[in-house]
Protein backbone atom coordinates (compact mmCIF):
# COMPACT_ATOMS: atom_id res chain seq x y z
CA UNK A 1 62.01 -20.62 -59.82
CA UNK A 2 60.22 -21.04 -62.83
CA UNK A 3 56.78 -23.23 -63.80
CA UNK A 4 56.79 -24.30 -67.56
CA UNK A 5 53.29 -24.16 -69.06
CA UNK A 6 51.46 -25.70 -71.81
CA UNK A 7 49.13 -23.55 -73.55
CA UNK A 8 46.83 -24.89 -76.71
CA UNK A 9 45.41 -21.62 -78.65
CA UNK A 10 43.15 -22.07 -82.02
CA UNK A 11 45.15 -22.12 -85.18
CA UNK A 12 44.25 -18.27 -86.53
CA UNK A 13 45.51 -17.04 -82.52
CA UNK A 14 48.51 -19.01 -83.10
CA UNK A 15 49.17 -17.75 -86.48
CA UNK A 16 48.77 -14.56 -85.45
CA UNK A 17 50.91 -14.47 -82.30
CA UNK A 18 53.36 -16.14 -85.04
CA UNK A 19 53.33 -13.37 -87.00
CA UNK A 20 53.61 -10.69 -84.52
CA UNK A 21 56.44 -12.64 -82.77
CA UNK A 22 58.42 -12.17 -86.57
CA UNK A 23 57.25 -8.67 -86.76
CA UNK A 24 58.40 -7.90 -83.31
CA UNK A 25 61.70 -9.83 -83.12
CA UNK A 26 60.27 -10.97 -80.48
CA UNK A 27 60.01 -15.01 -78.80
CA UNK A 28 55.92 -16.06 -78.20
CA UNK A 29 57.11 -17.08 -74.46
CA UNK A 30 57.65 -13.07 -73.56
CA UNK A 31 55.06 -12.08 -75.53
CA UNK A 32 52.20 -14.01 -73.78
CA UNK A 33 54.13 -13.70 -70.18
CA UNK A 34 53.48 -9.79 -71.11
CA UNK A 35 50.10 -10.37 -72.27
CA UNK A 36 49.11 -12.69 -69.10
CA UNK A 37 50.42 -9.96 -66.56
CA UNK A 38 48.72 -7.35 -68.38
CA UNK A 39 45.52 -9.43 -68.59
CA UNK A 40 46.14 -10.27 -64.73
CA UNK A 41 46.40 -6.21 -63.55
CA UNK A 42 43.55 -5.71 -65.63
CA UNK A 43 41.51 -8.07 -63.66
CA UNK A 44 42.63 -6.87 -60.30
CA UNK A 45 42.05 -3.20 -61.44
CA UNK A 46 38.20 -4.12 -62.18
CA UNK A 47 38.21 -5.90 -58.74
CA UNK A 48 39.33 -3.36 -56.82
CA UNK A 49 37.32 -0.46 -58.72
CA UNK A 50 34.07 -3.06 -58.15
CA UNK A 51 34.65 -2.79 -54.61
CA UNK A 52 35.15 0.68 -54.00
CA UNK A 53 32.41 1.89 -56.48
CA UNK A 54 29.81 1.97 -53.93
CA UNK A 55 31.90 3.48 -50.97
CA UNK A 56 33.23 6.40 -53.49
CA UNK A 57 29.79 7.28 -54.59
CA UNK A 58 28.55 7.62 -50.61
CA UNK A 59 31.54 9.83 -50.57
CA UNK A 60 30.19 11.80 -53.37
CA UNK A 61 33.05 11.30 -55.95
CA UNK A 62 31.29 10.22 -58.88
CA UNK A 63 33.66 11.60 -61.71
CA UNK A 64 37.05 12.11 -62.34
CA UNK A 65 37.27 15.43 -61.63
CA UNK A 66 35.95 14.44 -58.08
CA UNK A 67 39.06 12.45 -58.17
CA UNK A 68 40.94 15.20 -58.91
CA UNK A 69 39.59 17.69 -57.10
CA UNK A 70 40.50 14.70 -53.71
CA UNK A 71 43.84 14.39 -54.10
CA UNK A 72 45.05 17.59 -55.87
């Protein structure tokens, strides 16, 4: 199933999603479904380093290399 959205963008975003819809061959409906989902992982990515910022630095891992160093 599928939810039809309207989206209102300033004119210079919608010129330039426009364009790079032309450049791309691409339609502006996968473009910004790509964009959104990428923008939505993003967001859950922050979330979930937010939370575990605190408990990882208890655990001493601080850098990446602690990271590494874990699970290697």
């Amino acid at each position: 199933m599928r939810t039809v959205l309207s989206v209102s963008l300033p004119n210079q975003m919608a010129a330039e999603l426009e364009a790079f819809a032309k450049a791309t061959g691409r339609n502006k409906s996968d473009i910004m479904k790509e964009s959104l989902g990428l923008f939505l992982w993003e967001t859950r990515f922050r979330q979930i380093k937010k939370r575990l910022a605190k408990k990882s630095k208890t655990a001493g891992i601080i850098t990446e290399e602690d990271v590494f160093s874990r699970v290697s």
